[in-house]
Protein backbone atom coordinates (compact mmCIF):
# COMPACT_ATOMS: atom_id res chain seq x y z
CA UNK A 1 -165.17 -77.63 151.87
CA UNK A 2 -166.04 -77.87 148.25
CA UNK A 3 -165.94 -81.17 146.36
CA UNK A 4 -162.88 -79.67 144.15
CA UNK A 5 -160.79 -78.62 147.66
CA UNK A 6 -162.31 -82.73 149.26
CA UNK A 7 -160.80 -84.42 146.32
CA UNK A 8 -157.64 -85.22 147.47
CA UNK A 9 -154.05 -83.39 145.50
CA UNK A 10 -151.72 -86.35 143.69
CA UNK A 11 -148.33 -84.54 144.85
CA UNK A 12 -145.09 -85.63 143.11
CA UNK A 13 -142.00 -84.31 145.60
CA UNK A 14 -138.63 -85.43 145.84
CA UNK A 15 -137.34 -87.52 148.59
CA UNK A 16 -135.14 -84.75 149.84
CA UNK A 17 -138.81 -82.94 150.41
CA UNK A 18 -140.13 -85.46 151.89
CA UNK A 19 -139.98 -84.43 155.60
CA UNK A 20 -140.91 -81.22 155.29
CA UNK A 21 -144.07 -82.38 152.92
CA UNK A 22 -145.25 -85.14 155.51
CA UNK A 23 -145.19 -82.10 157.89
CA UNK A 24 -146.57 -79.74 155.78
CA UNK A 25 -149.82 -81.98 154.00
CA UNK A 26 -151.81 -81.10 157.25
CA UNK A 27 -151.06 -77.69 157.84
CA UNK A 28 -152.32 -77.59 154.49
CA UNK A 29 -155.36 -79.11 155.48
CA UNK A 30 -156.01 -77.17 158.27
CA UNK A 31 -155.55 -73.84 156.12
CA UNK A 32 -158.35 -75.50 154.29
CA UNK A 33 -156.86 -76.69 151.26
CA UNK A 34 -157.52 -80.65 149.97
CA UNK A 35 -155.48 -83.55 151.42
CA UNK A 36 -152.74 -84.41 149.67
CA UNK A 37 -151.81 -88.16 148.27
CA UNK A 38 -148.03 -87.79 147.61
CA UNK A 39 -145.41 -89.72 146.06
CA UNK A 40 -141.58 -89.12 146.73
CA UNK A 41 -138.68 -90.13 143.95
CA UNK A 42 -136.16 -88.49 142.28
CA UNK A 43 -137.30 -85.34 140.56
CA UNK A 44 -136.05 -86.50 136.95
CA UNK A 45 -137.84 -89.94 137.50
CA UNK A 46 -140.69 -88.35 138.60
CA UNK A 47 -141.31 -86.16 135.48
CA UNK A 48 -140.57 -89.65 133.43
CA UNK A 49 -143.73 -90.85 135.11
CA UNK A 50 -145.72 -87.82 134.65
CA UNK A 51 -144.63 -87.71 130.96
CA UNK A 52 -145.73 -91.61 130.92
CA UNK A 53 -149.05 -90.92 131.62
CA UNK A 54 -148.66 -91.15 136.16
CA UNK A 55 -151.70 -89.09 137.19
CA UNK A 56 -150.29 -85.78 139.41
CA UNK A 57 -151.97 -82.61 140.14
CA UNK A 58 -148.20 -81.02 141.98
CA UNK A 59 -144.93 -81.43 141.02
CA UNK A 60 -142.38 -80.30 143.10
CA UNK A 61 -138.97 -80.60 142.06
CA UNK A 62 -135.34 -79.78 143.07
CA UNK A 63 -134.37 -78.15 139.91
CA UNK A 64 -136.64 -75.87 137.69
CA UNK A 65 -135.67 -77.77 134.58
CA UNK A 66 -138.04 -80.57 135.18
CA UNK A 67 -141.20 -78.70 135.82
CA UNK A 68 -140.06 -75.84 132.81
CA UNK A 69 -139.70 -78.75 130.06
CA UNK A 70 -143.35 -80.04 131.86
CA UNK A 71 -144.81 -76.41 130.83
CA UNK A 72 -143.39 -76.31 127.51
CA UNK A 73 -144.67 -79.67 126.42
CA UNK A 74 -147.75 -78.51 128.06
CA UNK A 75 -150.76 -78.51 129.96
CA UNK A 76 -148.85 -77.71 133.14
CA UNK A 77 -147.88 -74.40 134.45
CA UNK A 78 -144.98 -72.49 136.70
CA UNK A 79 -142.75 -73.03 138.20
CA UNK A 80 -142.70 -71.37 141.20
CA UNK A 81 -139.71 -70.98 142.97
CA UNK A 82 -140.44 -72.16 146.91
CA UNK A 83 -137.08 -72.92 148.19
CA UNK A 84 -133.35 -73.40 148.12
CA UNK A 85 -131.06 -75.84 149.26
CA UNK A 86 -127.24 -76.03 149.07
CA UNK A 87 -124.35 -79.22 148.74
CA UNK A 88 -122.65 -80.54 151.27
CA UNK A 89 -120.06 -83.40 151.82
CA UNK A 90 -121.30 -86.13 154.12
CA UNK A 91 -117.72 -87.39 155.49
CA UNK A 92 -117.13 -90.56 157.30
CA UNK A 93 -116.03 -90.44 161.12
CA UNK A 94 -112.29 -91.74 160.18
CA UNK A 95 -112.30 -88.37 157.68
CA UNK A 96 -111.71 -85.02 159.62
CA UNK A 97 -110.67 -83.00 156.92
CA UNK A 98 -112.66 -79.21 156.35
CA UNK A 99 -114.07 -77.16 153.81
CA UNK A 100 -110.35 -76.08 152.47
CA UNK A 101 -109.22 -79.64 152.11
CA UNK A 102 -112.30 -80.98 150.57
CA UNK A 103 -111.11 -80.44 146.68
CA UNK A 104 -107.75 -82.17 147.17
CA UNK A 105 -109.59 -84.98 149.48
CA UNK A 106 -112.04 -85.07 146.38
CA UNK A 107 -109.34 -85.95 143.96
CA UNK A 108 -107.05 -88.01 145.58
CA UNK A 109 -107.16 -91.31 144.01
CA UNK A 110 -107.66 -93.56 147.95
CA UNK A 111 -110.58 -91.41 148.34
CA UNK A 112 -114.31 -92.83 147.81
CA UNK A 113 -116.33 -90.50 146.25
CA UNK A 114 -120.22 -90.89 145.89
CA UNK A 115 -123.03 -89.09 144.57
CA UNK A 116 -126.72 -89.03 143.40
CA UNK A 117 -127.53 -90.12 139.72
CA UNK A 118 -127.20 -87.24 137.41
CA UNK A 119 -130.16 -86.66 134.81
CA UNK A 120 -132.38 -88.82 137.33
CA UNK A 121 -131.67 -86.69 140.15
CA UNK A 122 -131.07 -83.13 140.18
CA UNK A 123 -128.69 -83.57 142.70
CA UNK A 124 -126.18 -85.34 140.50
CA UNK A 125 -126.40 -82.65 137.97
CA UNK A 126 -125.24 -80.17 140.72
CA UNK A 127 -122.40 -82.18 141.93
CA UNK A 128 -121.56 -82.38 138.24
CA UNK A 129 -122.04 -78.47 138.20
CA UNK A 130 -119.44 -78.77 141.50
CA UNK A 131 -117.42 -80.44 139.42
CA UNK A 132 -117.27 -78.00 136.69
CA UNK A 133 -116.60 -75.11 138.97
CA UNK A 134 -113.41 -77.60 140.59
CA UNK A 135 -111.86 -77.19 137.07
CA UNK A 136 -111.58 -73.37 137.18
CA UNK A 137 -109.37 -74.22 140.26
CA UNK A 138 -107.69 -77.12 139.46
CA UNK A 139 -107.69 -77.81 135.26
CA UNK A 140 -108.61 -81.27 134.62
CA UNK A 141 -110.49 -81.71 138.06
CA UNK A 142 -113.72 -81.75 136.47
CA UNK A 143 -112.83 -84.81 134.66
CA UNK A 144 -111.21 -86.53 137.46
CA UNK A 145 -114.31 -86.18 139.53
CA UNK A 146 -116.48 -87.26 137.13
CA UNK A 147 -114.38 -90.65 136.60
CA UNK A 148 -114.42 -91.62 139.96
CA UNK A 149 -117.30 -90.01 141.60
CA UNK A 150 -119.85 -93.21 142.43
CA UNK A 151 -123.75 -92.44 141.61
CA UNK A 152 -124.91 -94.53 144.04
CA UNK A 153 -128.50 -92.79 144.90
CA UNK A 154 -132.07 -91.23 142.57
CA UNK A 155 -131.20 -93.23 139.60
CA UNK A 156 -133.86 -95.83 138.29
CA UNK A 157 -131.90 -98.83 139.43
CA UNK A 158 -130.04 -97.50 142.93
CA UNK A 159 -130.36 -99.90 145.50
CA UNK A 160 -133.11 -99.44 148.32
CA UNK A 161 -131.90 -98.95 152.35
CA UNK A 162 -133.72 -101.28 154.91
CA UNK A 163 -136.28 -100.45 156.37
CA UNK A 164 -136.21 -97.85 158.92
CA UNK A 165 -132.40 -96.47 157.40
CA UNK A 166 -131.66 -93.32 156.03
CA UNK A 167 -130.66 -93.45 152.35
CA UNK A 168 -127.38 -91.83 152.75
CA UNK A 169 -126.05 -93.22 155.93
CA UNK A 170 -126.71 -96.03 154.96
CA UNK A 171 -124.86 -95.64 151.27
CA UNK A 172 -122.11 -94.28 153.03
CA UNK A 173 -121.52 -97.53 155.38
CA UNK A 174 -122.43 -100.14 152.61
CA UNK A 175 -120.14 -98.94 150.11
CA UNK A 176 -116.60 -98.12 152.28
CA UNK A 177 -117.25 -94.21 151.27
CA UNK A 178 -115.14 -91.55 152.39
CA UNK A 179 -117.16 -88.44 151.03
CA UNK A 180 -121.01 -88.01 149.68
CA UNK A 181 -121.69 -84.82 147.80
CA UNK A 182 -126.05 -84.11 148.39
CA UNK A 183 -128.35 -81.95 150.01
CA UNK A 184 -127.14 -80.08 153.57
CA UNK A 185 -130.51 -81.23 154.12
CA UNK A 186 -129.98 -84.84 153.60
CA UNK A 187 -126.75 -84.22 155.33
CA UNK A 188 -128.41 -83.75 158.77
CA UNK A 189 -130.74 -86.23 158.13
CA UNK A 190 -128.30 -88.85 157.57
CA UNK A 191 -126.32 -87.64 160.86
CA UNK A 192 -129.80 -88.59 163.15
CA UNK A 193 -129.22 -92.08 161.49
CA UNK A 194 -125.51 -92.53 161.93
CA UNK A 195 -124.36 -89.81 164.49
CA UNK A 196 -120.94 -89.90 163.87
CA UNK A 197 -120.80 -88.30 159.85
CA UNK A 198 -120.07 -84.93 159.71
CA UNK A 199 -121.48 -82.35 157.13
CA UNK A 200 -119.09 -80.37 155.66
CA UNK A 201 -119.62 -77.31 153.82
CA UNK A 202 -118.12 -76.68 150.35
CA UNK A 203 -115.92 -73.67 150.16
CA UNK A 204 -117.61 -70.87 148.66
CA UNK A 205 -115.57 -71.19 145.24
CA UNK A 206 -117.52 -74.79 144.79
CA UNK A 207 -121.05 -74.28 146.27
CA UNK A 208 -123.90 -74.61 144.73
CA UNK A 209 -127.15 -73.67 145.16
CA UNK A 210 -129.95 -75.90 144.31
CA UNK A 211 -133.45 -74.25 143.31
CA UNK A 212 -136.60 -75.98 144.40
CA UNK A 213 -139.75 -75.22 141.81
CA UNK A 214 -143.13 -76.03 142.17
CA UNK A 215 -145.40 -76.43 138.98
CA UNK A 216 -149.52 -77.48 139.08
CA UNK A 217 -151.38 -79.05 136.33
CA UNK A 218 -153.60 -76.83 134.72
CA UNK A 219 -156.79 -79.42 134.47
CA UNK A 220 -156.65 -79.91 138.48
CA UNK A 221 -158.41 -76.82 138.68
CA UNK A 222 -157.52 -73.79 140.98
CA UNK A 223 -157.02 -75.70 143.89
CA UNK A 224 -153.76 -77.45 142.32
CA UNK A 225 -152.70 -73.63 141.84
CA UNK A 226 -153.61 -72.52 145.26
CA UNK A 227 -151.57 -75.22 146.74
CA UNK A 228 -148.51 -74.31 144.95
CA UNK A 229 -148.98 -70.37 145.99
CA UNK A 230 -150.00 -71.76 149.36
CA UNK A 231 -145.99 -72.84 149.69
CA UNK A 232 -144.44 -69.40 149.08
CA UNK A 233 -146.54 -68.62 152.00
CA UNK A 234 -145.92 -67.74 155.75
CA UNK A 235 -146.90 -71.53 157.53
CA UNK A 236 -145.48 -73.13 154.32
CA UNK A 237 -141.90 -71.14 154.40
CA UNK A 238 -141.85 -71.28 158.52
CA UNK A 239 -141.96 -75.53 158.37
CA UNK A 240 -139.16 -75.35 155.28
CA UNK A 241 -137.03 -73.01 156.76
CA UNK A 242 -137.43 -75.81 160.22
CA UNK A 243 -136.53 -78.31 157.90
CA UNK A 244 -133.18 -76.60 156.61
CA UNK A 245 -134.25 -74.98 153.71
CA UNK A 246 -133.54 -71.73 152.59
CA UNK A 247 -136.26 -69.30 151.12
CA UNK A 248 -136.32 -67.29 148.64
């Protein structure tokens, strides 16, 4: 191994990578690629740090806006687009509503709503961009949501689970909540925690799809770009598609 592919990668993910990332560090390692020292926060918080001066070879990132606005300002490049992931509702075991009766559950006023922290983590800005799609369907739903909806995860001051808890479980049992909008993926994470929730799909006329890019700073050298590529590849895409992701 040469000293560039021995010095270790400084990999910024999001948390709803982290699974698949713990899994997939030494496959990348074994493929002959550098270990990798990663760090796991919300995507927009995580391009605050970079843009702070945090030291990271890899950013990967649940939206593409982060690691684009990285590239323009410069001295990063991609993204590359590695995976997808789509929203969910996390519902409480006293809730046994479906897909159809999500929107009205949604915006009925007895109903506790939560979500991530929009601008901090992409996944609030696509439960916003649920929202928006609501009001073609119901006109003045996108407001509604938006008043009530708790952002109770990703943003800079969200309260940490114990030890040993998954973040959304355990959201959903300290705060009363009825409904979570995130990740399917954090959806069946949550439901290993707390076996009771349910995932629920949204109906097609609310999904949304979230796209996962990767982007590599350019003065990391060729093995920063080599481990993004690496993803779009065949062990990379078999371990994210194991860990619920879809591929592109």
């Amino acid at each position: 191994m040469s000293d560039a592919a021995a010095t270790p990668l400084r990999v910024f993910a999001p948390g709803s990578l982290r699974e698949a990332f713990e899994a997939l560090a030494p496959q990348h390692r074994e493929a002959g690629g550098p270990d990798w020292h990663a760090a796991f926060a919300a995507a927009g918080l995580l391009r605050e740090r970079i843009e702070a001066g945090a030291p990271a070879d890899l950013f990967a990132s649940a939206n593409l806006a982060h690691p684009r606005a990285l590239a323009a300002e410069g001295g990063w490049d991609g993204p590359l687009v590695f995976a997808h992931n789509t929203l969910c509702a996390i519902a409480a075991p006293h809730w046994r509503g479906g897909s159809d009766e999500l929107l009205d559950a949604m915006l009925d006023p007895r109903v506790r709503l939560g979500t991530s922290t929009p601008r901090a983590d992409p996944c609030g800005d696509y439960a916003l961009a649920m929202f928006e799609r609501a009001e073609a369907l119901r006109p003045g739903a996108r407001d509604a949501l938006a008043a009530k909806a708790l952002a109770l995860t990703g943003g800079p001051q969200s309260p940490r689970p114990p030890e040993g808890r998954n973040t959304y479980a355990w959201v959903m049992a300290e705060h009363s909540l009825d409904l979570f909008i995130t990740y399917r993926t954090n959806g069946q994470r949550a439901r290993r925690d707390w076996p009771e929730l349910r995932t629920v799909e949204l109906p097609d006329t609310l999904g949304v799809r979230a796209d996962y890019g990767v982007a590599w700073r350019r003065g990391a050298g060729p093995v920063a770009e080599a481990a993004a590529r690496w993803l779009l590849g065949g062990t990379a895409r078999a371990t994210l598609a194991d860990h619920g992701f879809e591929l592109p």
